[in-house]
PDB file of N, CA and C in Angstrom:
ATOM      1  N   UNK A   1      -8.595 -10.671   4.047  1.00  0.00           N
ATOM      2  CA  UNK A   1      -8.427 -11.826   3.198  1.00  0.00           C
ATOM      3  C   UNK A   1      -6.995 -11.864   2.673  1.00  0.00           C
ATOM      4  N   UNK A   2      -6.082 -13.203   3.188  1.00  0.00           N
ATOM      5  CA  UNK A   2      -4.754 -13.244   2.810  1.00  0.00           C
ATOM      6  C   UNK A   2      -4.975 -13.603   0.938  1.00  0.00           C
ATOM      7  N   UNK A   3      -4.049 -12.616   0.205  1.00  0.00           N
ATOM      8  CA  UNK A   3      -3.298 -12.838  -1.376  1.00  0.00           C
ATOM      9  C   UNK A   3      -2.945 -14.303  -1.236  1.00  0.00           C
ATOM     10  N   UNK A   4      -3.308 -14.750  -2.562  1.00  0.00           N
ATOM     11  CA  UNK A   4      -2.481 -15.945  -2.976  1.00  0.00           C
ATOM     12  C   UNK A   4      -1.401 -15.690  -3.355  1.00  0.00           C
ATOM     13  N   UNK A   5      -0.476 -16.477  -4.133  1.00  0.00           N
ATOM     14  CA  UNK A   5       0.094 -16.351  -5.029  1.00  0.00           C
ATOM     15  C   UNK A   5      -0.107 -15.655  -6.399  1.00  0.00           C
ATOM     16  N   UNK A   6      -1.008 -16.285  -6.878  1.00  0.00           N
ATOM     17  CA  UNK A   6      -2.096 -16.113  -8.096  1.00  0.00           C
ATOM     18  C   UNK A   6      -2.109 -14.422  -8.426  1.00  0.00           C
ATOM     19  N   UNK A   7      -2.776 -13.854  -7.439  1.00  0.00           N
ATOM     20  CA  UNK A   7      -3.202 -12.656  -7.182  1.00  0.00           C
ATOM     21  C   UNK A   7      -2.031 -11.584  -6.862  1.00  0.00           C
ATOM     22  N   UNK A   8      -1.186 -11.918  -6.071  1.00  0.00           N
ATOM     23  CA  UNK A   8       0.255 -11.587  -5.647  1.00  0.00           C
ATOM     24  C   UNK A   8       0.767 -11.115  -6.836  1.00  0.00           C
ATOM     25  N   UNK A   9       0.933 -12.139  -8.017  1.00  0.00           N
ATOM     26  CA  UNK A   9       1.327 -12.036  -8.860  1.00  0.00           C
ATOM     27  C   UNK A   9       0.623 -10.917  -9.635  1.00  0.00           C
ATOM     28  N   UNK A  10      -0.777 -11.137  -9.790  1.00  0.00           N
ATOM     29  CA  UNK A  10      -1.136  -9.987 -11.086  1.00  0.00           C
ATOM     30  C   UNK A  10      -0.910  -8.609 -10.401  1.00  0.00           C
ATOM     31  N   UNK A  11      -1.745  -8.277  -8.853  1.00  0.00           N
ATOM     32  CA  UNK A  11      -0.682  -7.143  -8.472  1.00  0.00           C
ATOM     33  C   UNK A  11      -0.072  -6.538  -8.635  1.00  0.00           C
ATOM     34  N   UNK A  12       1.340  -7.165  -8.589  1.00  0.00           N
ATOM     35  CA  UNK A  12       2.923  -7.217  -8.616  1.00  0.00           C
ATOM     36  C   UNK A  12       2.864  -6.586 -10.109  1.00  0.00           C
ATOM     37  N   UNK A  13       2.170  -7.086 -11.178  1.00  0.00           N
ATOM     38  CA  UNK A  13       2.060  -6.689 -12.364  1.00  0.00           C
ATOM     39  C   UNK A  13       1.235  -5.400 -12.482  1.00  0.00           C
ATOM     40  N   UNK A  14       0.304  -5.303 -12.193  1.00  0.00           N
ATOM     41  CA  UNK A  14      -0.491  -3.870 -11.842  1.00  0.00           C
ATOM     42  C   UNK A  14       0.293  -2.743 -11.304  1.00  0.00           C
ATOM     43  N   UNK A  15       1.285  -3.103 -10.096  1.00  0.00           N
ATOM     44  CA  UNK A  15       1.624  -1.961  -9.259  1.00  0.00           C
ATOM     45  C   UNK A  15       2.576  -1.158 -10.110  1.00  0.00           C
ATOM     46  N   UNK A  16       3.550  -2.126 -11.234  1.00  0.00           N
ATOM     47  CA  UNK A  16       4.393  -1.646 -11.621  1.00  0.00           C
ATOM     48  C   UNK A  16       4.488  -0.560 -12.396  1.00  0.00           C
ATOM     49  N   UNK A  17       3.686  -0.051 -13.089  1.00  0.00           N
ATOM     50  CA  UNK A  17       3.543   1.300 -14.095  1.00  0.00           C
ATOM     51  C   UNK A  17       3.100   2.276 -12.999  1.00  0.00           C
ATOM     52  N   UNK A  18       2.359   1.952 -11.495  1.00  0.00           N
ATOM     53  CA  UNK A  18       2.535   3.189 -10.804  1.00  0.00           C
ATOM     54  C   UNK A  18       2.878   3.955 -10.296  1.00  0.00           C
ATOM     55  N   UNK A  19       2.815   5.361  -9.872  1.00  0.00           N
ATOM     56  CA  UNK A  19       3.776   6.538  -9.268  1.00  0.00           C
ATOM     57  C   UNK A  19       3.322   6.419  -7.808  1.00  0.00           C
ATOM     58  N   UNK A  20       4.361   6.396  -7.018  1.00  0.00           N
ATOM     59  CA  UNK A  20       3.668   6.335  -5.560  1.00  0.00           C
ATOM     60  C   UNK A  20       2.494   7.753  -5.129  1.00  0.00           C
ATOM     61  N   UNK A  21       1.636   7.376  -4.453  1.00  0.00           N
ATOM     62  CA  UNK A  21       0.320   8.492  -4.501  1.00  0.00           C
ATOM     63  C   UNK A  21       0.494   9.207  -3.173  1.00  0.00           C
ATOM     64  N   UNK A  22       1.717   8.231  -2.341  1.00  0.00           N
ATOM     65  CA  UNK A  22       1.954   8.945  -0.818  1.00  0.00           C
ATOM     66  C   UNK A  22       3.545   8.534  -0.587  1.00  0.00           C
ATOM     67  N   UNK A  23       4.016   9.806   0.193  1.00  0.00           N
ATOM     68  CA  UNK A  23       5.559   9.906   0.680  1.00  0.00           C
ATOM     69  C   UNK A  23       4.920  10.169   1.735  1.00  0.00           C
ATOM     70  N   UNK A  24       6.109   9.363   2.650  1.00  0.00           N
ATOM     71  CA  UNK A  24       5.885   8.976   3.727  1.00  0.00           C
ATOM     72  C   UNK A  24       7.675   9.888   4.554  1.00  0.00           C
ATOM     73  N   UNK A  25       8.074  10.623   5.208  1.00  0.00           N
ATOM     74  CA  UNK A  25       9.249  11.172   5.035  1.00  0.00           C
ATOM     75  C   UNK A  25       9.683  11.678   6.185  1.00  0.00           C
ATOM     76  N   UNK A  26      10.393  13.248   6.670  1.00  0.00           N
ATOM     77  CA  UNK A  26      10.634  13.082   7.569  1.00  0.00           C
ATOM     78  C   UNK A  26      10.005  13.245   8.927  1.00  0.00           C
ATOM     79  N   UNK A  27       8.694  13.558   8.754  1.00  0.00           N
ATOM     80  CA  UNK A  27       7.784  13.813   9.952  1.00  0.00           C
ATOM     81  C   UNK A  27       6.694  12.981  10.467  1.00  0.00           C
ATOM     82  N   UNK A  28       7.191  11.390   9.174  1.00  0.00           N
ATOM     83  CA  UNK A  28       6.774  10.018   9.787  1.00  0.00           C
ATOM     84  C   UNK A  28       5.418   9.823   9.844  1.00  0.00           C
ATOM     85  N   UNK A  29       5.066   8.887   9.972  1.00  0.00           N
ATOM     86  CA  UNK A  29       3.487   8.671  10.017  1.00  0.00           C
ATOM     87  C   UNK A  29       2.529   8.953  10.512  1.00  0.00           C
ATOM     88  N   UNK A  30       2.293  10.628  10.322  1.00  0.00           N
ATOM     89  CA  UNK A  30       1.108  10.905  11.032  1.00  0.00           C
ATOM     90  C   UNK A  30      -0.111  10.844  10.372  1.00  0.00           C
ATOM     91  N   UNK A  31      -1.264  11.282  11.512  1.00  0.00           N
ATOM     92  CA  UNK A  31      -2.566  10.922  10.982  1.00  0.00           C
ATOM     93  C   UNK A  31      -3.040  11.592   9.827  1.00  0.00           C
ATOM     94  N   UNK A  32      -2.758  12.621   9.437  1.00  0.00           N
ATOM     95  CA  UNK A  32      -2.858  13.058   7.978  1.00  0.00           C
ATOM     96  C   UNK A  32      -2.047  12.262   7.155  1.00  0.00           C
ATOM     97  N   UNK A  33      -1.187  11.601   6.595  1.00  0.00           N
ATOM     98  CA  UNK A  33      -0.419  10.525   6.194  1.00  0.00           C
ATOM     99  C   UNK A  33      -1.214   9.153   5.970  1.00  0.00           C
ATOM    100  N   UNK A  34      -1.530   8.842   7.262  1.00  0.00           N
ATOM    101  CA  UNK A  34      -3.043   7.745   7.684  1.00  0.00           C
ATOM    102  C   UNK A  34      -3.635   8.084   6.780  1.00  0.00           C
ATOM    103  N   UNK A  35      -4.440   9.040   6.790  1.00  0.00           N
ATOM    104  CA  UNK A  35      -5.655   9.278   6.225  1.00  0.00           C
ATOM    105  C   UNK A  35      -5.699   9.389   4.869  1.00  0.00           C
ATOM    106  N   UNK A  36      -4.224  10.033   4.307  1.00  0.00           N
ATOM    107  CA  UNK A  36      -4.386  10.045   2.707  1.00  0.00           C
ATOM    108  C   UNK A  36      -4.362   8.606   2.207  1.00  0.00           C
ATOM    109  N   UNK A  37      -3.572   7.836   2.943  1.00  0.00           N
ATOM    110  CA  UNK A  37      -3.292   6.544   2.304  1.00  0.00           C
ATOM    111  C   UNK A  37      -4.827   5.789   1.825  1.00  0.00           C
ATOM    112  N   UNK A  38      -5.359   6.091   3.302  1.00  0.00           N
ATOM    113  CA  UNK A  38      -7.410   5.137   3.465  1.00  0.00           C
ATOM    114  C   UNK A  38      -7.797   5.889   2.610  1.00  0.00           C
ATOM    115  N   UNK A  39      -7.247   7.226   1.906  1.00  0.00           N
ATOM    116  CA  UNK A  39      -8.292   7.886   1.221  1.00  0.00           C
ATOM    117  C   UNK A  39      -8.005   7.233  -0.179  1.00  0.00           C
ATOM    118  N   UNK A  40      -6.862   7.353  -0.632  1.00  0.00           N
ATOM    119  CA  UNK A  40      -6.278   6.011  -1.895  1.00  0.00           C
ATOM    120  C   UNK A  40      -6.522   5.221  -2.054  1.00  0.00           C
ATOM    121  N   UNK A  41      -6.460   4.117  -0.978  1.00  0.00           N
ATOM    122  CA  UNK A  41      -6.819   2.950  -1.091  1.00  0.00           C
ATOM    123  C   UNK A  41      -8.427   2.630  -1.399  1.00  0.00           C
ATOM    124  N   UNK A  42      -9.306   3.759  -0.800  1.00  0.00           N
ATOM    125  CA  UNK A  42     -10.662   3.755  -1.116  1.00  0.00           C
ATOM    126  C   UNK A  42     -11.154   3.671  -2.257  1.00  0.00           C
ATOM    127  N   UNK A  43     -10.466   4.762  -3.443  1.00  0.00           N
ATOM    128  CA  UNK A  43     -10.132   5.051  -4.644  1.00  0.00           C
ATOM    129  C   UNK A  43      -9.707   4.228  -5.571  1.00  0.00           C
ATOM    130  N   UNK A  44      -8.043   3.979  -5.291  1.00  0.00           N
ATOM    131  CA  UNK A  44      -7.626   2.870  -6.225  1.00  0.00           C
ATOM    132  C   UNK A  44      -7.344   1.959  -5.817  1.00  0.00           C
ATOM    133  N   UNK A  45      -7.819   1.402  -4.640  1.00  0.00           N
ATOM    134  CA  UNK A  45      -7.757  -0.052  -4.052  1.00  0.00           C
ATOM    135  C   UNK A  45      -6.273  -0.462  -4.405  1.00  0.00           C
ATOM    136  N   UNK A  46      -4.960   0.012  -5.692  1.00  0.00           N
ATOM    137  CA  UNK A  46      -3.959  -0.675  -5.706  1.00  0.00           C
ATOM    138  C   UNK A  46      -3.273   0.806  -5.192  1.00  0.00           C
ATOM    139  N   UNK A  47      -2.250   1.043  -4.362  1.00  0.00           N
ATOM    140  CA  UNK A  47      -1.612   2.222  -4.019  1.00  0.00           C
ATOM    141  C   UNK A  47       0.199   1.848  -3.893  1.00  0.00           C
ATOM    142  N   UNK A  48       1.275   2.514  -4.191  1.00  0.00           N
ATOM    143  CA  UNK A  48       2.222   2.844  -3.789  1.00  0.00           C
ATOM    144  C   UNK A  48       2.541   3.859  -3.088  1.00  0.00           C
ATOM    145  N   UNK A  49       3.203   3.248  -1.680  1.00  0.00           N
ATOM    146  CA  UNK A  49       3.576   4.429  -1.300  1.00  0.00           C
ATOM    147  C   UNK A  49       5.317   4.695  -0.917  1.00  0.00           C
ATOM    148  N   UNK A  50       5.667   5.859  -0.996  1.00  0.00           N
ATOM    149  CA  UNK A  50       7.251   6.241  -0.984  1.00  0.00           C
ATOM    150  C   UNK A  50       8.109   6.027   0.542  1.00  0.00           C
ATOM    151  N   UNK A  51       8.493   5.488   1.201  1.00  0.00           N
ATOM    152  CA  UNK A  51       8.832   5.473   2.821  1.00  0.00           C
ATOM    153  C   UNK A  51      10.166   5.943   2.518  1.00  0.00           C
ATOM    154  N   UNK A  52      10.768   7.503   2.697  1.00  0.00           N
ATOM    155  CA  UNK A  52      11.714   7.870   3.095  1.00  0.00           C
ATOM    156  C   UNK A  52      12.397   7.582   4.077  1.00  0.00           C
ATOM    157  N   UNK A  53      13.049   7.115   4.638  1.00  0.00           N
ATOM    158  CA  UNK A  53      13.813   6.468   6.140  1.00  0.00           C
ATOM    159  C   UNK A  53      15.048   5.483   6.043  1.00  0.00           C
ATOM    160  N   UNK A  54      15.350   4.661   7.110  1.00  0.00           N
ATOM    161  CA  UNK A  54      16.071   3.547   7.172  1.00  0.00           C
ATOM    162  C   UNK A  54      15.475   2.177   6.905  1.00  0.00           C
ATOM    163  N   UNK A  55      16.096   1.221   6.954  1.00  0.00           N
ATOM    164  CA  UNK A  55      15.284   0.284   6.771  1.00  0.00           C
ATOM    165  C   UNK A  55      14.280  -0.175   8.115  1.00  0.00           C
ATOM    166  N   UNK A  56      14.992  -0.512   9.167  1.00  0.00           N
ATOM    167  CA  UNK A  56      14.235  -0.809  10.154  1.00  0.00           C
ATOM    168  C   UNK A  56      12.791   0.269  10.466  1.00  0.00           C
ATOM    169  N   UNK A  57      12.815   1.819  10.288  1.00  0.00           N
ATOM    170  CA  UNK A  57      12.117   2.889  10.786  1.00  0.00           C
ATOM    171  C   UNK A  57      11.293   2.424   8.997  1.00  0.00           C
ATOM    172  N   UNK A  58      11.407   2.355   7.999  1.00  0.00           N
ATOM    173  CA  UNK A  58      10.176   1.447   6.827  1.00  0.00           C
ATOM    174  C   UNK A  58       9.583   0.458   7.105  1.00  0.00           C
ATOM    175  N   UNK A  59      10.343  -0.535   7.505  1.00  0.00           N
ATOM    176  CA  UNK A  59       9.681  -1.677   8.499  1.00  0.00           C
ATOM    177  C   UNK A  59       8.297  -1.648   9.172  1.00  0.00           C
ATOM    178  N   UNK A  60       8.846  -0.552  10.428  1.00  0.00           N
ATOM    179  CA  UNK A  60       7.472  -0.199  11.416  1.00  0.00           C
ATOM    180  C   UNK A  60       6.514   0.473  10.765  1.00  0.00           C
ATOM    181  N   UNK A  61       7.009   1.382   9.787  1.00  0.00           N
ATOM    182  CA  UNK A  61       5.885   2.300   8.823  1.00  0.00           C
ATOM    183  C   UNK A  61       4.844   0.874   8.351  1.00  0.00           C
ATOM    184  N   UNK A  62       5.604   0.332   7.763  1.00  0.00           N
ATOM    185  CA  UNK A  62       4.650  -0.643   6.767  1.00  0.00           C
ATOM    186  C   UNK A  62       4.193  -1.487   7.805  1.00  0.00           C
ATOM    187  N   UNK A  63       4.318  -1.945   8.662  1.00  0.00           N
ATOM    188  CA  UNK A  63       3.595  -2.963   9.772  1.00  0.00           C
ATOM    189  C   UNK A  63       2.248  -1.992  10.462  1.00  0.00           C
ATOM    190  N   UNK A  64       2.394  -0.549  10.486  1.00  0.00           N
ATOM    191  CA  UNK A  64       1.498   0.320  11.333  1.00  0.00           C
ATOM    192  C   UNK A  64       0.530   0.212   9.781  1.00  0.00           C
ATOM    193  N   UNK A  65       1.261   0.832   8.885  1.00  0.00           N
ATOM    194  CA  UNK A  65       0.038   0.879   7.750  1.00  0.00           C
ATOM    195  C   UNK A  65      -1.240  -0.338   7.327  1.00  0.00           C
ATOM    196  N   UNK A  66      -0.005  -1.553   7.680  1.00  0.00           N
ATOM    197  CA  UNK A  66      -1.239  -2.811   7.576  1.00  0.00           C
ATOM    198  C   UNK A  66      -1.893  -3.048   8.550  1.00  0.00           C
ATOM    199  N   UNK A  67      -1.407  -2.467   9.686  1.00  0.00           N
ATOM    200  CA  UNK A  67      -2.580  -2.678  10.985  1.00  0.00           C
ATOM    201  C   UNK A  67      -4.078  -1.867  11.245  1.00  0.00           C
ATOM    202  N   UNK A  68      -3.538  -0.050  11.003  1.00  0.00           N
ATOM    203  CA  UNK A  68      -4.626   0.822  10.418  1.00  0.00           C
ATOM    204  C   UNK A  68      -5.391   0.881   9.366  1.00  0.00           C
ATOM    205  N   UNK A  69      -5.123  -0.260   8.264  1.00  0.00           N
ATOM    206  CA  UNK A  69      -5.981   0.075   6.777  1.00  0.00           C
ATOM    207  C   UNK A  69      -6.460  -1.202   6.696  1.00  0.00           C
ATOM    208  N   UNK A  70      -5.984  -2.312   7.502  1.00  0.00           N
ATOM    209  CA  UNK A  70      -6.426  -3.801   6.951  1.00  0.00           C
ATOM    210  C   UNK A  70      -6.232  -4.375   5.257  1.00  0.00           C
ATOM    211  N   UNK A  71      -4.930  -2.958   5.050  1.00  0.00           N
ATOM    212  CA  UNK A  71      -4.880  -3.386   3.656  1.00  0.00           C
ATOM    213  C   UNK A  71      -3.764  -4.711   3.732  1.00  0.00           C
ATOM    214  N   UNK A  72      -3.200  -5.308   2.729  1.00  0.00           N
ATOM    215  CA  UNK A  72      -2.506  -5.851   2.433  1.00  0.00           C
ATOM    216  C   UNK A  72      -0.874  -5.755   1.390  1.00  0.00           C
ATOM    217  N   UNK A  73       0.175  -6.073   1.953  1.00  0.00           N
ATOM    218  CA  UNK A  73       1.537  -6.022   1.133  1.00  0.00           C
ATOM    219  C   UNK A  73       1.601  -6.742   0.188  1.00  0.00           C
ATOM    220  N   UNK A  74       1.499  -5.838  -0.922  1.00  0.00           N
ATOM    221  CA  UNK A  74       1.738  -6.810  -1.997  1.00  0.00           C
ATOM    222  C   UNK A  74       3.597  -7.167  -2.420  1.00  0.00           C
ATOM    223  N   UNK A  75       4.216  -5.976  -2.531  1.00  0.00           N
ATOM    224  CA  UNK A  75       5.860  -6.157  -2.451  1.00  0.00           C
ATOM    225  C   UNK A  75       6.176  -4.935  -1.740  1.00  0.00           C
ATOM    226  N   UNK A  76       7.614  -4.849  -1.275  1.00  0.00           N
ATOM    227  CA  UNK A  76       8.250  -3.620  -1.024  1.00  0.00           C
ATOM    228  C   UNK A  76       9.463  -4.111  -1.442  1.00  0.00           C
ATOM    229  N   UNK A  77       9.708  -3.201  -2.494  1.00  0.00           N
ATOM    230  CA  UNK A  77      10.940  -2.805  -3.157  1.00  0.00           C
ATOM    231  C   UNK A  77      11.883  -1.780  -2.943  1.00  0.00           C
ATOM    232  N   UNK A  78      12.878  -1.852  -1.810  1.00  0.00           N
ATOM    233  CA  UNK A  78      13.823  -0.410  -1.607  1.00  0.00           C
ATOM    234  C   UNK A  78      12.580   0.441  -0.864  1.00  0.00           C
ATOM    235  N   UNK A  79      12.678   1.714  -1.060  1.00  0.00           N
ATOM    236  CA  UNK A  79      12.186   2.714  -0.480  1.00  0.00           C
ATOM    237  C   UNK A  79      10.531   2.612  -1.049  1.00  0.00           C
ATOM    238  N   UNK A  80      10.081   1.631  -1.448  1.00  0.00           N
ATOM    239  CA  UNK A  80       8.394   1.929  -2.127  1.00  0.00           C
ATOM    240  C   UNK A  80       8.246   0.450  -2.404  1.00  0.00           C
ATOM    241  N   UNK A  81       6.515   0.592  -1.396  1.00  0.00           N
ATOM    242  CA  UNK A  81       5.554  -0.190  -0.965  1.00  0.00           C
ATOM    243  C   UNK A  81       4.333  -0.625  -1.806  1.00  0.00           C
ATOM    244  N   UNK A  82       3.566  -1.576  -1.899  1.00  0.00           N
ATOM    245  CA  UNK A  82       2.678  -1.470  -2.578  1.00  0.00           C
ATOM    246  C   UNK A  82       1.415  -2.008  -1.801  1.00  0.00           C
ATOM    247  N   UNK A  83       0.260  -1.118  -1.642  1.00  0.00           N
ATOM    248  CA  UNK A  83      -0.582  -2.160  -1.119  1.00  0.00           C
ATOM    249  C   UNK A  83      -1.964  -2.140  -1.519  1.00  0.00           C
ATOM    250  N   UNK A  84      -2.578  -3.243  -1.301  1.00  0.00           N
ATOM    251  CA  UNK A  84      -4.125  -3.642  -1.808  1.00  0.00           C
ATOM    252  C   UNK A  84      -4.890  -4.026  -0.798  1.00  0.00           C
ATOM    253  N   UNK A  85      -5.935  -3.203  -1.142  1.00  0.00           N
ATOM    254  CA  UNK A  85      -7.504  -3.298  -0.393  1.00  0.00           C
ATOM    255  C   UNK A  85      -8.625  -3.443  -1.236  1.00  0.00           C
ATOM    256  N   UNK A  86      -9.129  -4.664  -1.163  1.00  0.00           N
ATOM    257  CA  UNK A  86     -10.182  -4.213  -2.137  1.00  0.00           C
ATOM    258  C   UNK A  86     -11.547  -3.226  -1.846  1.00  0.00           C
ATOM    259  N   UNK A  87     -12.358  -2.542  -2.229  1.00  0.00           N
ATOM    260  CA  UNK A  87     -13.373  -1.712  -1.860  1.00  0.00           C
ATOM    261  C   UNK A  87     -14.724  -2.422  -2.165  1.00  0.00           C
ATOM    262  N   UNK A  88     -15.246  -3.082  -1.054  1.00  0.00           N
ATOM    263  CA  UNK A  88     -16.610  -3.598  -1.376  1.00  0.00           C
ATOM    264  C   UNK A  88     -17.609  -3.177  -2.252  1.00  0.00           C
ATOM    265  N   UNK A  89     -17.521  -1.422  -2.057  1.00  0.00           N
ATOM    266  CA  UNK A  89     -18.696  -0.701  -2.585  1.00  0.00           C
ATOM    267  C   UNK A  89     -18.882  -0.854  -4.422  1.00  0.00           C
ATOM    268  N   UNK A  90     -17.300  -0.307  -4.611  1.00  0.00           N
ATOM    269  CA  UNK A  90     -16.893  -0.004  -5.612  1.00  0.00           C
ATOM    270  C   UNK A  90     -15.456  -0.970  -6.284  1.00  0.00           C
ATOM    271  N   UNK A  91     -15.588  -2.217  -6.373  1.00  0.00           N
ATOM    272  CA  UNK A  91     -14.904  -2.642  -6.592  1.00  0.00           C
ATOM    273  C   UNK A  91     -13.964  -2.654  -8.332  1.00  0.00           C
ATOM    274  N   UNK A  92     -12.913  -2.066  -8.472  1.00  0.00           N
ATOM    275  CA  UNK A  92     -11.956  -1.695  -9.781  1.00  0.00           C
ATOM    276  C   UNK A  92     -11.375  -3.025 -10.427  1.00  0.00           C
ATOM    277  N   UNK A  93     -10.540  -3.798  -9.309  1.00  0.00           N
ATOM    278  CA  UNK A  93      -9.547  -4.642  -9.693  1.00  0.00           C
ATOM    279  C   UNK A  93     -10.296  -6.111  -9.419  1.00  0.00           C
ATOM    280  N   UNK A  94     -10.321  -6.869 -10.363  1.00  0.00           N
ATOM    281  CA  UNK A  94     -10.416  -8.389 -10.238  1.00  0.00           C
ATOM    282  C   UNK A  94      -9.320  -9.220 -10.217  1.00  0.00           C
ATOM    283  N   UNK A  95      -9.619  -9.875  -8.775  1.00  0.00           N
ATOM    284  CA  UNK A  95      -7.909 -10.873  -8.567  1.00  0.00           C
ATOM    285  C   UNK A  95      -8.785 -11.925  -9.622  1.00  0.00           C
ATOM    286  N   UNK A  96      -7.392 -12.632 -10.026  1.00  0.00           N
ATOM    287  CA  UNK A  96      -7.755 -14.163 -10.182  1.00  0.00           C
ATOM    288  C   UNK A  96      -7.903 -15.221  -9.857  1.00  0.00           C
TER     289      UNK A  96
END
């Protein structure tokens, strides 16, 4: 389900007091990496994560991460990402 604006926004407001929960660095995105992220996102449905690299090699990080988690970009700012999934089971965060 594509973010509105609306939602984008409160997000954007949510993500900001957080500490990224995953570095992402020089041994790149492996499946332990994968897996902590799905394990976060399960959890706190809102996650930051840290992408140590260049810009282009953050790029592909964050395009692989939204393809494996079906989560969604809320911003990326410099070196740290933010993204949202909501959790059917257990749902935390209410968009607006």
């Amino acid at each position: 389900m594509p973010l509105n604006n609306a939602s984008r926004r409160h997000l954007r407001g949510l993500c900001h007091p957080l500490a990224p929960v995953v570095m992402v660095a020089d041994k790149g995105l492996t499946d332990n990496v994968k897996a902590e992220i799905e394990l976060a996102l399960d959890s706190h449905e809102l996650i930051k994560v840290k992408l140590r690299s260049d810009r282009e090699q953050r790029e592909q990080w964050i395009e692989s991460i939204l393809d494996t988690t079906r989560a969604e970009l809320v911003q990326k700012i410099g070196q740290v990402a933010c993204f949202y999934r909501a959790n059917p089971k257990n749902r935390r965060i209410r968009l607006p």
